[in-house]
N, C-alpha and C. Protein backbone atom coordinates (compact mmCIF):
# COMPACT_ATOMS: atom_id res chain seq x y z
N UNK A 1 0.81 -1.18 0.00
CA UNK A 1 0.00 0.00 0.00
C UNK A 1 0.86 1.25 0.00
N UNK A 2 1.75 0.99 0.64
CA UNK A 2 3.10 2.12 0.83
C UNK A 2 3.47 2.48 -0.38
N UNK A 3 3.75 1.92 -1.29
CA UNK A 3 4.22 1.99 -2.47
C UNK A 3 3.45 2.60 -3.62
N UNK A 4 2.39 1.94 -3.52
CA UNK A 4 0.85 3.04 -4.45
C UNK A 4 1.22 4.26 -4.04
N UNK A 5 0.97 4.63 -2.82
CA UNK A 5 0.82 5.88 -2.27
C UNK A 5 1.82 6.94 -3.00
N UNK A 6 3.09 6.10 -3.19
CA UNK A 6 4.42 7.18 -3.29
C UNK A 6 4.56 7.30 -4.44
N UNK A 7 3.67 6.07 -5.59
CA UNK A 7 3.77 6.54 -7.11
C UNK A 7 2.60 7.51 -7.36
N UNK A 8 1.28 7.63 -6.23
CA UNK A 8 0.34 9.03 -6.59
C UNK A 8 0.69 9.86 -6.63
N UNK A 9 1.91 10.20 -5.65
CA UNK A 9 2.44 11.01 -4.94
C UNK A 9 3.24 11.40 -6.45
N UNK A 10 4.41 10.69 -6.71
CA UNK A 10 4.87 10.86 -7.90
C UNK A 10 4.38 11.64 -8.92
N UNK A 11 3.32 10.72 -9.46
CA UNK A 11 2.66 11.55 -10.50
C UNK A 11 1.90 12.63 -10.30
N UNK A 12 1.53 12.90 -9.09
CA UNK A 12 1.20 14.00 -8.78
C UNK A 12 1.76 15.45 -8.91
N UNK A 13 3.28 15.10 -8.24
CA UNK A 13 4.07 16.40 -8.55
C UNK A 13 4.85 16.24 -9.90
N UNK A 14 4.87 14.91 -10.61
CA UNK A 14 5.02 15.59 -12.50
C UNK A 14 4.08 16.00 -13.00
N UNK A 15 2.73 15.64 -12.26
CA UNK A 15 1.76 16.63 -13.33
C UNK A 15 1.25 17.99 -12.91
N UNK A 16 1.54 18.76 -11.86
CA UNK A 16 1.98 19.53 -11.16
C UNK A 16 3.13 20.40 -12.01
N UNK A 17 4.74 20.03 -12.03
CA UNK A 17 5.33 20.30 -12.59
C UNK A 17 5.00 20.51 -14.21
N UNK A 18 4.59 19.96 -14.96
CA UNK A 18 4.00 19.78 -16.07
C UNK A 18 2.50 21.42 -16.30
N UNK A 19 2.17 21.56 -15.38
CA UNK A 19 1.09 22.43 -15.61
C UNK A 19 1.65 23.44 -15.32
N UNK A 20 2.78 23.60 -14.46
CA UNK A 20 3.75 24.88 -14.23
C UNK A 20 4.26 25.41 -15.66
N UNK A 21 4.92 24.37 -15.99
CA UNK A 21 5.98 25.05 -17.43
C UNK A 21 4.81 25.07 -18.27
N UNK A 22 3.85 24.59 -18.37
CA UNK A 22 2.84 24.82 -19.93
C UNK A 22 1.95 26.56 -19.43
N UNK A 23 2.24 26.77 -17.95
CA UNK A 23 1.77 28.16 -17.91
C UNK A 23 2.57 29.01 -18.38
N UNK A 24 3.64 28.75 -17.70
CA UNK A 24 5.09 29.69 -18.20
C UNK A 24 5.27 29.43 -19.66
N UNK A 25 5.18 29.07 -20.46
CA UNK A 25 5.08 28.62 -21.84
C UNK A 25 3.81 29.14 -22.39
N UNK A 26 2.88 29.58 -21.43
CA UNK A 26 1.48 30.40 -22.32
C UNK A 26 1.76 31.93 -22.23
N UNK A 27 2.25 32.14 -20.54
CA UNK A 27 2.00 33.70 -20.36
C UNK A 27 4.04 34.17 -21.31
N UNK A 28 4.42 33.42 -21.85
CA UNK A 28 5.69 34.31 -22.19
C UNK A 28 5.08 34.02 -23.77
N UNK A 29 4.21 32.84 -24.02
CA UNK A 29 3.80 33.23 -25.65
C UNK A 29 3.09 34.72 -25.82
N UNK A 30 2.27 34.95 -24.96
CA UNK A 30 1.52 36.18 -24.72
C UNK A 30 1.94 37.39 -24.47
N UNK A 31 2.84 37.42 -23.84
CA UNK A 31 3.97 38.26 -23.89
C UNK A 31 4.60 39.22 -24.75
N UNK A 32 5.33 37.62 -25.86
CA UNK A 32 5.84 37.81 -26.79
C UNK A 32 5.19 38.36 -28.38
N UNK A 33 3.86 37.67 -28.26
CA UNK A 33 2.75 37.91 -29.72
C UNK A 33 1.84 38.91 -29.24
N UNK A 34 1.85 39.89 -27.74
CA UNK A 34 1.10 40.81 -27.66
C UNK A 34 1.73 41.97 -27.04
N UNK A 35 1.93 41.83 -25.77
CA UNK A 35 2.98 43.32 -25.03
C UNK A 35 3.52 43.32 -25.29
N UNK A 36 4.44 42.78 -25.77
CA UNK A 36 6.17 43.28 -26.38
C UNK A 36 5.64 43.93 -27.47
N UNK A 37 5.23 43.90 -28.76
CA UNK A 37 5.17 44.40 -30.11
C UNK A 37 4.01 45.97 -29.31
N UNK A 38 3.29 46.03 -28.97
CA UNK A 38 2.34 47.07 -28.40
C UNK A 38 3.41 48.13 -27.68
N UNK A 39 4.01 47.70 -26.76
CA UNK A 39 5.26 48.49 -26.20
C UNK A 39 6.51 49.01 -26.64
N UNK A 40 6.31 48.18 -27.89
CA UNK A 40 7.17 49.18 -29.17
C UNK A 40 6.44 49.69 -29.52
N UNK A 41 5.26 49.93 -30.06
CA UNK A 41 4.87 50.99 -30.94
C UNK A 41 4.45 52.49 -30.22
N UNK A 42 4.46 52.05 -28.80
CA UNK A 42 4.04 53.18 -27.91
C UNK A 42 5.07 53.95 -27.81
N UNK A 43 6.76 53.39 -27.90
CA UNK A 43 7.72 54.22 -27.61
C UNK A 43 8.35 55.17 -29.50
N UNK A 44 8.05 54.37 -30.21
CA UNK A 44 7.43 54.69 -31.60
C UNK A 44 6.60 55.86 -31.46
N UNK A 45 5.61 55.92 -31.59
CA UNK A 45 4.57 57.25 -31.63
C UNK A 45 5.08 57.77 -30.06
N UNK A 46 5.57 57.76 -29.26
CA UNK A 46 5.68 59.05 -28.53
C UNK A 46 7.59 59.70 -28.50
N UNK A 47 8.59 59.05 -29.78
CA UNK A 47 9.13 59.26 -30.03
C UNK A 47 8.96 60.48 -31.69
N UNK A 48 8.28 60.03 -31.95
CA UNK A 48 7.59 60.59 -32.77
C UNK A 48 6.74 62.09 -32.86
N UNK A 49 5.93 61.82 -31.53
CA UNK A 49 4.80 63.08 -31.31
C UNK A 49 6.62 63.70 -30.40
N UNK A 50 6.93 63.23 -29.88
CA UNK A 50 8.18 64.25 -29.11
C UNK A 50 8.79 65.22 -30.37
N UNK A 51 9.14 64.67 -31.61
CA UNK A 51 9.77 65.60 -32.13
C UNK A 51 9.13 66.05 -32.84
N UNK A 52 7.73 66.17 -32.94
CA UNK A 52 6.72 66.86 -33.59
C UNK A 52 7.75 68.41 -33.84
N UNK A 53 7.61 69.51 -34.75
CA UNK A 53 7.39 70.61 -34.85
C UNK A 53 6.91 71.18 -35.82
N UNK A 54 6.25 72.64 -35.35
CA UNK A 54 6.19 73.38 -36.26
C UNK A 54 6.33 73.41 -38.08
N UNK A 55 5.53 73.78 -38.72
CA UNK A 55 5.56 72.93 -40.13
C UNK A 55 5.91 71.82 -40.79
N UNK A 56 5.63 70.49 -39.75
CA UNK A 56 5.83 69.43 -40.02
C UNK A 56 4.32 69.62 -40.66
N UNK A 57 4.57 68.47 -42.26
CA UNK A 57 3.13 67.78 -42.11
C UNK A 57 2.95 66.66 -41.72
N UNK A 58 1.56 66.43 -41.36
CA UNK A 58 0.96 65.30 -40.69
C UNK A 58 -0.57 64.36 -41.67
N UNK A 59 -0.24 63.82 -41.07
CA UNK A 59 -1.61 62.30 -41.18
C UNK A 59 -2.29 62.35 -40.47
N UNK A 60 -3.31 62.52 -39.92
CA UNK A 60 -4.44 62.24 -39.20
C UNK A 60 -4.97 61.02 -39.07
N UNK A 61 -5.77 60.21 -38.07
CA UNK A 61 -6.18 59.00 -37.59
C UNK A 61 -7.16 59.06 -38.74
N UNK A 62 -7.80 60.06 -39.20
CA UNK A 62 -8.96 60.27 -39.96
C UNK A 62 -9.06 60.78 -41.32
N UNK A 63 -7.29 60.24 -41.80
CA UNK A 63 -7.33 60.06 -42.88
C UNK A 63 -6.81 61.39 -43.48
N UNK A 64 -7.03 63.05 -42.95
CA UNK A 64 -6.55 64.25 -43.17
C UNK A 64 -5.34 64.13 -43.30
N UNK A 65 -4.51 65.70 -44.24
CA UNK A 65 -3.40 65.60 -44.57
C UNK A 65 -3.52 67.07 -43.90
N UNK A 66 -2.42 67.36 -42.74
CA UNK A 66 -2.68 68.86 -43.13
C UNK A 66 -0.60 69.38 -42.67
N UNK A 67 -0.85 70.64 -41.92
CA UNK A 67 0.43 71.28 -41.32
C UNK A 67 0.10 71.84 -40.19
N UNK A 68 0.97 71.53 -39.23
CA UNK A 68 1.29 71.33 -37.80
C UNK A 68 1.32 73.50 -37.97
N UNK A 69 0.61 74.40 -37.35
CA UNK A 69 0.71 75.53 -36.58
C UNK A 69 1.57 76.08 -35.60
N UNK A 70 0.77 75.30 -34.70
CA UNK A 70 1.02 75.62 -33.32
C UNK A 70 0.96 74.40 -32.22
N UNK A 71 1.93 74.55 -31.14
CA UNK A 71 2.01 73.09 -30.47
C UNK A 71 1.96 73.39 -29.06
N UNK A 72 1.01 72.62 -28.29
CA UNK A 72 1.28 73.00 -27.05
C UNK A 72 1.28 71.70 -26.34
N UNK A 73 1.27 71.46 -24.82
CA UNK A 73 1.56 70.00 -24.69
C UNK A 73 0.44 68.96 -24.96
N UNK A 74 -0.72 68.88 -25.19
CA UNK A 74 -1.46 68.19 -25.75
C UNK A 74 -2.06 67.89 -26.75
N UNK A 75 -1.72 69.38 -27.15
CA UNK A 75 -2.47 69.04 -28.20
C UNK A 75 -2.21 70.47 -29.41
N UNK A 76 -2.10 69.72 -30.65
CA UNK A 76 -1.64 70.83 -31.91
C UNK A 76 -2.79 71.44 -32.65
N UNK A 77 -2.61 72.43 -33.19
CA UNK A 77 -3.48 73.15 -33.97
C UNK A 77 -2.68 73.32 -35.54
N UNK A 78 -3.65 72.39 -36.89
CA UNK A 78 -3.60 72.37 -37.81
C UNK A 78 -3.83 72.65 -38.40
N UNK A 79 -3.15 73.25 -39.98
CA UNK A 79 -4.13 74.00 -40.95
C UNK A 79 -4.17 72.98 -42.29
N UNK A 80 -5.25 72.56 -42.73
CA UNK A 80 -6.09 71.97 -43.59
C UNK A 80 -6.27 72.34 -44.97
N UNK A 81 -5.51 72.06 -46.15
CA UNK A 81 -5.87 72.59 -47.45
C UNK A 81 -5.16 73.76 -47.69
N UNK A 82 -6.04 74.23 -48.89
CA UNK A 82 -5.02 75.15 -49.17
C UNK A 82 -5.95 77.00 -48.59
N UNK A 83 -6.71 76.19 -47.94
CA UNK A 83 -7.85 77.69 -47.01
C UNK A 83 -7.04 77.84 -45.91
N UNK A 84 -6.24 79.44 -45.61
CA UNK A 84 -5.56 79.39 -44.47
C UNK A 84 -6.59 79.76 -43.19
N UNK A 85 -8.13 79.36 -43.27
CA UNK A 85 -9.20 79.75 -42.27
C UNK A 85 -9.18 78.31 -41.80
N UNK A 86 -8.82 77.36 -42.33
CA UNK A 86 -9.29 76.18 -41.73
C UNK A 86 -8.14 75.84 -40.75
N UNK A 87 -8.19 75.81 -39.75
CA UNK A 87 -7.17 75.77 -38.83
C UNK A 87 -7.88 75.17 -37.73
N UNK A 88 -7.47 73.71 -37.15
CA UNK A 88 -8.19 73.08 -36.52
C UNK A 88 -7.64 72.70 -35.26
N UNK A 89 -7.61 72.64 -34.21
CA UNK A 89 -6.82 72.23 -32.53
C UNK A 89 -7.44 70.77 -32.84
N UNK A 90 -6.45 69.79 -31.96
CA UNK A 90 -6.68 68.51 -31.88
C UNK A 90 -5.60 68.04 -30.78
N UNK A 91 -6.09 66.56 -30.86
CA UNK A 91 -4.64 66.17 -29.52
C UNK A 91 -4.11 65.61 -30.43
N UNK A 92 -3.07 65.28 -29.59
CA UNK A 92 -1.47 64.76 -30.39
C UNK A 92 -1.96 63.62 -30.86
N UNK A 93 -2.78 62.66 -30.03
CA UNK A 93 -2.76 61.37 -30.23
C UNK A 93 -3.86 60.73 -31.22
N UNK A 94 -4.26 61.91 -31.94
CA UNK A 94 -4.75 61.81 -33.32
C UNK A 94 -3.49 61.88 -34.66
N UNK A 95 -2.47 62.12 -34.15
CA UNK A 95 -1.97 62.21 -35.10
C UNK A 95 -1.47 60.67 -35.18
N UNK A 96 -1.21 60.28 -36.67
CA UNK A 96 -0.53 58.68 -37.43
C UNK A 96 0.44 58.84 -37.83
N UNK A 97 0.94 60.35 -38.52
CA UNK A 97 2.19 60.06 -39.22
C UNK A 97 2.77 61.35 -39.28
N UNK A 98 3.80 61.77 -39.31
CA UNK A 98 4.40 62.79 -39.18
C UNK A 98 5.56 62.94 -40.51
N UNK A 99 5.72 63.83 -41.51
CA UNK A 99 6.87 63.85 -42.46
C UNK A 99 7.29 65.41 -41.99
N UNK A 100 8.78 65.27 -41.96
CA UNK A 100 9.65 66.43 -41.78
C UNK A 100 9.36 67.48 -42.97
N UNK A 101 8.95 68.68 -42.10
CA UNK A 101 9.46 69.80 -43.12
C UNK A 101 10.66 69.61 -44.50
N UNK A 102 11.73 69.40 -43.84
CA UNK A 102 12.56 69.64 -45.08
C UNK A 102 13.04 68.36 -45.97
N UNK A 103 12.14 67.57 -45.51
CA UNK A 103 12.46 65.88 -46.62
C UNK A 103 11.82 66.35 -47.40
């Protein structure tokens, strides 16, 4: 009877052990195919909105093309087309794409 006992026992803590590493093996797949790539792109766009300036043009989330005005910390004011009345405030984090003035 002694002996049953110590092979339950056994298989108990390999399957134990066994459900350990297949967690550690889920949460670092998850990791790897979701926060990691997300936590680059965040240091991406706020490397990005950092060097925002002044007559840069921009992309909009919404598809607009316009030129960066005026910048304050949240948020920029853009002008739209070729109407210098259309001049629009927005936050930064509408902006998608940023091309340098002098490229």
């Amino acid at each position: 009877m002694g002996i049953l006992m110590s092979a339950d026992a056994a298989a108990a803590t390999g399957t134990g052990a066994f459900m350990l590493i297949y967690i550690v093996v889920i949460v670092a797949f998850i990791y790897f195919l979701m926060i990691r790539p997300q936590k680059k792109e965040q240091k991406r766009m706020g490397a990005m909105l950092s060097a925002l300036e002044i007559g840069d043009s921009i992309l909009t989330n919404s598809g607009f093309y316009g030129i960066v005005i005026d910048i304050t910390d949240d948020t920029v004011i853009v002008e739209f087309g070729n109407n210098k009345n259309c001049r629009i405030p927005m936050q930064k984090t509408a902006i998608a794409q940023v091309e340098k003035a002098g490229e």
